[in-house]
N, C-alpha and C. Protein backbone atom coordinates (compact mmCIF):
# COMPACT_ATOMS: atom_id res chain seq x y z
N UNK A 1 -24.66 -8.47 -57.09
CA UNK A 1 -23.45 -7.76 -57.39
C UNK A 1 -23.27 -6.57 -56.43
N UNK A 2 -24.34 -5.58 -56.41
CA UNK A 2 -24.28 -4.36 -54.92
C UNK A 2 -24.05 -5.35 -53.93
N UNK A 3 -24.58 -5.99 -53.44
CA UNK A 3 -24.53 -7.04 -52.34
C UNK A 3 -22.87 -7.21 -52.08
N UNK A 4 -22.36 -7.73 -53.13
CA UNK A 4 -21.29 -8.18 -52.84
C UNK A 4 -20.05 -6.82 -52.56
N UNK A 5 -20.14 -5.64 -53.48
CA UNK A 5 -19.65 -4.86 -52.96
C UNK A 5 -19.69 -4.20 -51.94
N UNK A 6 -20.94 -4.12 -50.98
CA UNK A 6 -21.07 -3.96 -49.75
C UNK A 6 -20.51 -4.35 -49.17
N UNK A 7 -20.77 -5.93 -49.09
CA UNK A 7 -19.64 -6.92 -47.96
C UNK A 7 -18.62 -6.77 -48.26
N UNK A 8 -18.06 -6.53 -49.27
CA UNK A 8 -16.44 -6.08 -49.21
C UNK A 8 -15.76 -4.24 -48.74
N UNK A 9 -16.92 -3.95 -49.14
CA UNK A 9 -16.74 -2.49 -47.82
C UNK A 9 -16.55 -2.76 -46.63
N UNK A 10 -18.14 -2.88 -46.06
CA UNK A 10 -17.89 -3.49 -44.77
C UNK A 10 -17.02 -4.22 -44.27
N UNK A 11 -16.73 -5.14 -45.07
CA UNK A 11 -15.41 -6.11 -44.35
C UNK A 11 -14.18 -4.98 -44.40
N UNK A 12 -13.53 -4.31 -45.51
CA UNK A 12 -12.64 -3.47 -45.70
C UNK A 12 -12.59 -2.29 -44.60
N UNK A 13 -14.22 -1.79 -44.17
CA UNK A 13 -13.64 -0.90 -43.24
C UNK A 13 -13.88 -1.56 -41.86
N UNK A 14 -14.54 -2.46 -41.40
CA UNK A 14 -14.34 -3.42 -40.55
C UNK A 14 -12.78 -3.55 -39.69
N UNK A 15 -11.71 -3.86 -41.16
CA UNK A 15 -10.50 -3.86 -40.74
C UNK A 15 -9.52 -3.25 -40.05
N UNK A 16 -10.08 -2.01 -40.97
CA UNK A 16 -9.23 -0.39 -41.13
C UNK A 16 -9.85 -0.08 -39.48
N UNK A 17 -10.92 -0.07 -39.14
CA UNK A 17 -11.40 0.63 -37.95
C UNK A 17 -11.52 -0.09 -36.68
N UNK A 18 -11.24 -1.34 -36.88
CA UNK A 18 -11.83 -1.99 -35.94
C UNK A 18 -10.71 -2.18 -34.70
N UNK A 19 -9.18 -2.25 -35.32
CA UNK A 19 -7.94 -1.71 -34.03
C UNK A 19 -8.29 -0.81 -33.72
N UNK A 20 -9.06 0.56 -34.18
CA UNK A 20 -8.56 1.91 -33.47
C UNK A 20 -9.84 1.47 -32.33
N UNK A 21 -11.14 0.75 -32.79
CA UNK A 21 -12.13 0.62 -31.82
C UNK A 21 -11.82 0.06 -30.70
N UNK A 22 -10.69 -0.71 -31.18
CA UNK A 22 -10.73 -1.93 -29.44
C UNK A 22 -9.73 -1.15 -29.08
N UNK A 23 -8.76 -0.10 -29.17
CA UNK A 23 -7.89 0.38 -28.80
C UNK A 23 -8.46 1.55 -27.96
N UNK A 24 -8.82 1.98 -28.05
CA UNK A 24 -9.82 3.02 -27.67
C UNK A 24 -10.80 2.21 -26.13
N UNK A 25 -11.12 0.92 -26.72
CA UNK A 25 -12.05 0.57 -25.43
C UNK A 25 -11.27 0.15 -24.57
N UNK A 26 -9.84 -0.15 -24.56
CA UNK A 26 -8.95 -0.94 -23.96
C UNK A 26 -8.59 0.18 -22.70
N UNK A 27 -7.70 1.56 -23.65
CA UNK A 27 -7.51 2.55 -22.93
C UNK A 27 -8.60 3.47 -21.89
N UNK A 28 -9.27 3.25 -22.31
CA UNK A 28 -10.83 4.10 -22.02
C UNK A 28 -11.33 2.86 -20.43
N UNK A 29 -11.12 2.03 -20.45
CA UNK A 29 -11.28 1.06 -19.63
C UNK A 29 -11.26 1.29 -18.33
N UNK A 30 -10.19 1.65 -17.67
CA UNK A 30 -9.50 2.26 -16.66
C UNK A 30 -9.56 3.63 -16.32
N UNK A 31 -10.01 4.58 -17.34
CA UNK A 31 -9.76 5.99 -16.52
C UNK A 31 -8.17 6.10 -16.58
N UNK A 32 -8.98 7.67 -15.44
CA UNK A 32 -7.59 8.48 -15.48
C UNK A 32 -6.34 7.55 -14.86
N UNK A 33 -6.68 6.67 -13.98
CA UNK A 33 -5.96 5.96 -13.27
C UNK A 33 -4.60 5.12 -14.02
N UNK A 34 -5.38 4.68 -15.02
CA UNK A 34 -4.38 4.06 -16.38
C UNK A 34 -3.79 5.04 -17.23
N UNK A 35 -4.10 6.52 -17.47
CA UNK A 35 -3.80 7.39 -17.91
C UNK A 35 -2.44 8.45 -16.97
N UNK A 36 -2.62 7.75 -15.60
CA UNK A 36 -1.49 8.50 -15.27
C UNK A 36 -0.57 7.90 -14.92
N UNK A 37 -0.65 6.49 -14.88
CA UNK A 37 0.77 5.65 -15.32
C UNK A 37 1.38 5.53 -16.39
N UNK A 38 0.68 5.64 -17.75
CA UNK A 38 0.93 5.56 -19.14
C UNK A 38 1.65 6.49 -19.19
N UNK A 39 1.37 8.15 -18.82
CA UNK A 39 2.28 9.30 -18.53
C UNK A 39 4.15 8.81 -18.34
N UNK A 40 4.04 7.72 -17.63
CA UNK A 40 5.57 7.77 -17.14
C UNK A 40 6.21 6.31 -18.33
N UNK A 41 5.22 5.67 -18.86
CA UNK A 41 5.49 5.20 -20.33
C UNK A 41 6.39 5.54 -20.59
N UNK A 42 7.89 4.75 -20.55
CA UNK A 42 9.44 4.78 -21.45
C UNK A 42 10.70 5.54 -21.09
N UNK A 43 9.82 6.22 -20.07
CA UNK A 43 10.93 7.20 -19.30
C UNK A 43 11.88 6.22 -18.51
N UNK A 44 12.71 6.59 -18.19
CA UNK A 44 14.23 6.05 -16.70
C UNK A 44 14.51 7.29 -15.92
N UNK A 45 14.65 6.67 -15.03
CA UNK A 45 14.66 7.60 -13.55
C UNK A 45 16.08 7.21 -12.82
N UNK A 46 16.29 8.24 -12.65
CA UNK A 46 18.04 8.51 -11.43
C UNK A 46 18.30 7.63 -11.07
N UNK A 47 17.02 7.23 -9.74
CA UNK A 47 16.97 6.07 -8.89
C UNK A 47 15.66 5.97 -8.14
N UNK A 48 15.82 5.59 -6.90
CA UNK A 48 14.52 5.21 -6.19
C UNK A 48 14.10 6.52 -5.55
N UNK A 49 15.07 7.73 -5.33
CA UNK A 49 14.35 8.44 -4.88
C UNK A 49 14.41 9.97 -5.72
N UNK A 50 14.43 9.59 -6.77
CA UNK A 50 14.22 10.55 -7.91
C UNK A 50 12.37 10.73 -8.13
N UNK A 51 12.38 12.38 -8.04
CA UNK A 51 10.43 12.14 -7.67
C UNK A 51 10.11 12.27 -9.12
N UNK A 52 10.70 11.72 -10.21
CA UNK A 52 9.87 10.96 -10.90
C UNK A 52 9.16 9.54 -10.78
N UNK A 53 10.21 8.98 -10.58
CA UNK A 53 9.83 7.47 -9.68
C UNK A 53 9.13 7.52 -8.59
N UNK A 54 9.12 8.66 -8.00
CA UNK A 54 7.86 8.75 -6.97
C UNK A 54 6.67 8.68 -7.16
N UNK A 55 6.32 9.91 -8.30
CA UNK A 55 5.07 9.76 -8.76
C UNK A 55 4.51 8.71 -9.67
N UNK A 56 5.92 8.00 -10.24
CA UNK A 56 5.41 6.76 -11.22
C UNK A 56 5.06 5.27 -10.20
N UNK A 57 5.65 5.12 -9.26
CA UNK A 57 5.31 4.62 -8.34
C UNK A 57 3.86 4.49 -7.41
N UNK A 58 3.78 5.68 -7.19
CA UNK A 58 2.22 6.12 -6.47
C UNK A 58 0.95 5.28 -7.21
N UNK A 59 1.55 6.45 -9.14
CA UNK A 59 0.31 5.70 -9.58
C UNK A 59 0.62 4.87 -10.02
N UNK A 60 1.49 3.63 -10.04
CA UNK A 60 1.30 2.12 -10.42
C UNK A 60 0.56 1.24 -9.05
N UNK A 61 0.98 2.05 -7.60
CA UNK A 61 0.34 1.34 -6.73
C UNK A 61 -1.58 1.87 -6.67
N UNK A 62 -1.16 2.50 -6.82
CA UNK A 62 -2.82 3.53 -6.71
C UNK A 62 -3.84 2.63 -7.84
N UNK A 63 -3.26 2.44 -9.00
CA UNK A 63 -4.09 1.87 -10.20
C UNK A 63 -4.07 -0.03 -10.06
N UNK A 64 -3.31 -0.56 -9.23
CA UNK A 64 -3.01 -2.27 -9.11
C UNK A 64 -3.55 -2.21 -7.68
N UNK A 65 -3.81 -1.44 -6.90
CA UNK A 65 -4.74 -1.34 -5.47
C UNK A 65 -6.74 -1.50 -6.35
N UNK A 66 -6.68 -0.55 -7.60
CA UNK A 66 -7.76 -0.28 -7.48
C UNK A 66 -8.35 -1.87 -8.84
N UNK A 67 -7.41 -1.86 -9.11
CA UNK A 67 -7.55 -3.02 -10.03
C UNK A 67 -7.51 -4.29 -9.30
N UNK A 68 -7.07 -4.64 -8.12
CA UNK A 68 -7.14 -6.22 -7.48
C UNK A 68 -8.43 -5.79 -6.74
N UNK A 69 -8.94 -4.32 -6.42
CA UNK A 69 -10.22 -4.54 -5.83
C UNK A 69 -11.43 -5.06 -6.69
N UNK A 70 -11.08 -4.88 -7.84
CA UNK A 70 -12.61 -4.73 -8.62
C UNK A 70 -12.41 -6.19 -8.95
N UNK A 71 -10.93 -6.95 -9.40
CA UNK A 71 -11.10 -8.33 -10.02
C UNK A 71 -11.19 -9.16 -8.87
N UNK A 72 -10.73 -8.37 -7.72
CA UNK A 72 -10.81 -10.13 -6.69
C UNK A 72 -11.83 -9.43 -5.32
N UNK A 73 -11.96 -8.32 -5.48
CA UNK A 73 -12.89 -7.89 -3.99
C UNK A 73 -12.04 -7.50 -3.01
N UNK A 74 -10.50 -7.57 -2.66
CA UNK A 74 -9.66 -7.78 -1.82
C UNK A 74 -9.34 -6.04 -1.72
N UNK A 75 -9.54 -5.11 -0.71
CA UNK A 75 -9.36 -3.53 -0.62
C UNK A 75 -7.81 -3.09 0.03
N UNK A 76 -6.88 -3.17 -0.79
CA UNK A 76 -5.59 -2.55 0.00
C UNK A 76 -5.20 -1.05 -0.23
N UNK A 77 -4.20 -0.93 0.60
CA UNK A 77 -4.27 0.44 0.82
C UNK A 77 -2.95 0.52 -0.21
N UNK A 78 -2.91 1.36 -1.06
CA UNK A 78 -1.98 1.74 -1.87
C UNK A 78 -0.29 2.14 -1.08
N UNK A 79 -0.33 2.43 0.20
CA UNK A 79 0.63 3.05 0.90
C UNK A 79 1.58 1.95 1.67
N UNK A 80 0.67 0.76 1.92
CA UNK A 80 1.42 -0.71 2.72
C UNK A 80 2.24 -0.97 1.54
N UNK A 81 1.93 -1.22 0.54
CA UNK A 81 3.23 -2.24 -0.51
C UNK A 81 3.79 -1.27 -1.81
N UNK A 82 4.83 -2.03 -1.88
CA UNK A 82 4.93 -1.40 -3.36
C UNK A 82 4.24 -1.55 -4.72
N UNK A 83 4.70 -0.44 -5.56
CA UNK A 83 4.17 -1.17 -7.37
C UNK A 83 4.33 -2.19 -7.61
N UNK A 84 5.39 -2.80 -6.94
CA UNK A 84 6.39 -4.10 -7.93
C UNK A 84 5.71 -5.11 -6.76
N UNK A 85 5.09 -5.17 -5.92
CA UNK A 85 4.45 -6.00 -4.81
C UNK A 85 3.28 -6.26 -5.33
N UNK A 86 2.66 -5.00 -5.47
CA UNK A 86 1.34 -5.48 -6.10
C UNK A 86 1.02 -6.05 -7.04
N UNK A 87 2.02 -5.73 -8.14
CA UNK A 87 2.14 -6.67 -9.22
C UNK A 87 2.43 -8.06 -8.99
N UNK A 88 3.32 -8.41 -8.36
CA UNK A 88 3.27 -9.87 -7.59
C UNK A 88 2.27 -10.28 -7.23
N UNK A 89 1.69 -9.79 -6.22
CA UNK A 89 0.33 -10.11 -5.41
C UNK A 89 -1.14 -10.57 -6.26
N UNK A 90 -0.88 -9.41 -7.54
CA UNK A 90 -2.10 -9.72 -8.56
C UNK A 90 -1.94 -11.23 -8.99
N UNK A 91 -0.81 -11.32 -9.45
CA UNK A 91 -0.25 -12.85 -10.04
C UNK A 91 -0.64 -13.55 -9.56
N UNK A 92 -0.22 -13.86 -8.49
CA UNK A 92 -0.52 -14.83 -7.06
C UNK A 92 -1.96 -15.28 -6.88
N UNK A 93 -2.59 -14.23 -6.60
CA UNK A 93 -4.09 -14.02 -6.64
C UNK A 93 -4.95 -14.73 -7.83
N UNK A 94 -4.73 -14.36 -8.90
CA UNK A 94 -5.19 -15.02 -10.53
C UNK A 94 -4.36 -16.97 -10.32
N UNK A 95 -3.23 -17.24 -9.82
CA UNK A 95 -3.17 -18.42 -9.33
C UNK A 95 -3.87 -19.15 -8.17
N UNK A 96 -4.28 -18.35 -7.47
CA UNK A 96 -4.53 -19.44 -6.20
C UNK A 96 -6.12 -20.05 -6.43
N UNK A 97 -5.87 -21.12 -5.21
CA UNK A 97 -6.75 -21.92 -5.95
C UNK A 97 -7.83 -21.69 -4.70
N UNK A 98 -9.18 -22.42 -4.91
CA UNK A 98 -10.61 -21.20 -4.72
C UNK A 98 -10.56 -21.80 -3.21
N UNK A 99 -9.80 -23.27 -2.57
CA UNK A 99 -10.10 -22.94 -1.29
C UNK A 99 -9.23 -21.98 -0.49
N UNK A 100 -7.96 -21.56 -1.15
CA UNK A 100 -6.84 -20.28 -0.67
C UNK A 100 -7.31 -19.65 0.13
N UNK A 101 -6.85 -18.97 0.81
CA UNK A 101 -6.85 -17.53 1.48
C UNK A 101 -6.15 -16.98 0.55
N UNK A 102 -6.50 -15.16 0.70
CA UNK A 102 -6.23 -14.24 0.18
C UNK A 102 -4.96 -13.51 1.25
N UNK A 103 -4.91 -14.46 2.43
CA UNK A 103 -4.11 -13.87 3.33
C UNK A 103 -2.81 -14.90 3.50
N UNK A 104 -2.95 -15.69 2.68
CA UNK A 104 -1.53 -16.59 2.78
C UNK A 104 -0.38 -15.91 1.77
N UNK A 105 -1.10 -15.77 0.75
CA UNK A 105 0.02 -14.42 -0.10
C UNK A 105 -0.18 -13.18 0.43
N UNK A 106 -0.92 -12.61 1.19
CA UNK A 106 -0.40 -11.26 1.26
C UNK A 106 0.35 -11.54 2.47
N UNK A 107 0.56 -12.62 3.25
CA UNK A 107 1.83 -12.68 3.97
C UNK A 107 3.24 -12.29 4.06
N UNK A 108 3.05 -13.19 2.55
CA UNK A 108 4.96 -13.31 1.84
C UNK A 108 5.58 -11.82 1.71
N UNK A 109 4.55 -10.81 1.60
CA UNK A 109 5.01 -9.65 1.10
C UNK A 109 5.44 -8.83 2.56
N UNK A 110 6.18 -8.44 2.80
CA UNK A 110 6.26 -7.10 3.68
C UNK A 110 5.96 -5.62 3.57
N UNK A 111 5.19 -5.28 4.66
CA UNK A 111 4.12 -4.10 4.73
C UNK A 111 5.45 -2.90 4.55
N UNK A 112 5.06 -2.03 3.88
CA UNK A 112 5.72 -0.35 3.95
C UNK A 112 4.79 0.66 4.70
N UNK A 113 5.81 0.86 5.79
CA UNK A 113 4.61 1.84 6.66
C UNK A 113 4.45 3.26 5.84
């Protein structure tokens, strides 16, 4: 009978705690890097050269530069492409198939000096 009310604790707070745990490891994952794109989380900007979008820009390329290095090995420079490139590029990358080059998609894209 204790027995059983245990396991129904445990399971009960199991529940209650166990989103805030993986939520926590999810965010925590990435660093500041994911923390300073989340910053620009829901906002709208003027346009393209409104320096909010500047800085939300930077760090979406800065954090998808440092994120295709660690999942595929591949080191780009945050300053050649855009946010919205790299996000492409990741895609691409998670598709291609293992005899690919890594340089046949970063073709398609055009460099930003």
């Amino acid at each position: 009978m204790f027995m059983n009310k245990m396991i129904k604790l445990l399971l009960i707070l199991t529940i209650i705690f166990g989103p805030c745990l993986i939520t926590s490891l999810v965010y925590a994952k990435d660093g500041p890097l994911k923390s300073q794109l989340l910053d620009h989380a829901g906002k709208s900007f003027a346009g393209a050269q409104d320096p909010s979008y500047l800085d939300y820009d930077l760090a979406l390329r800065e954090y998808m530069t440092d994120r295709i290095n660690k999942r595929f090995g591949i080191s780009l420079d945050p300053k050649t492409y855009s946010g919205f490139d790299l996000l492409e590029i990741e895609a691409f990358f998670k598709c291609k198939k293992p005899e690919e080059s890594f340089d046949i998609f970063l073709k398609m894209f055009p460099k930003h000096p």
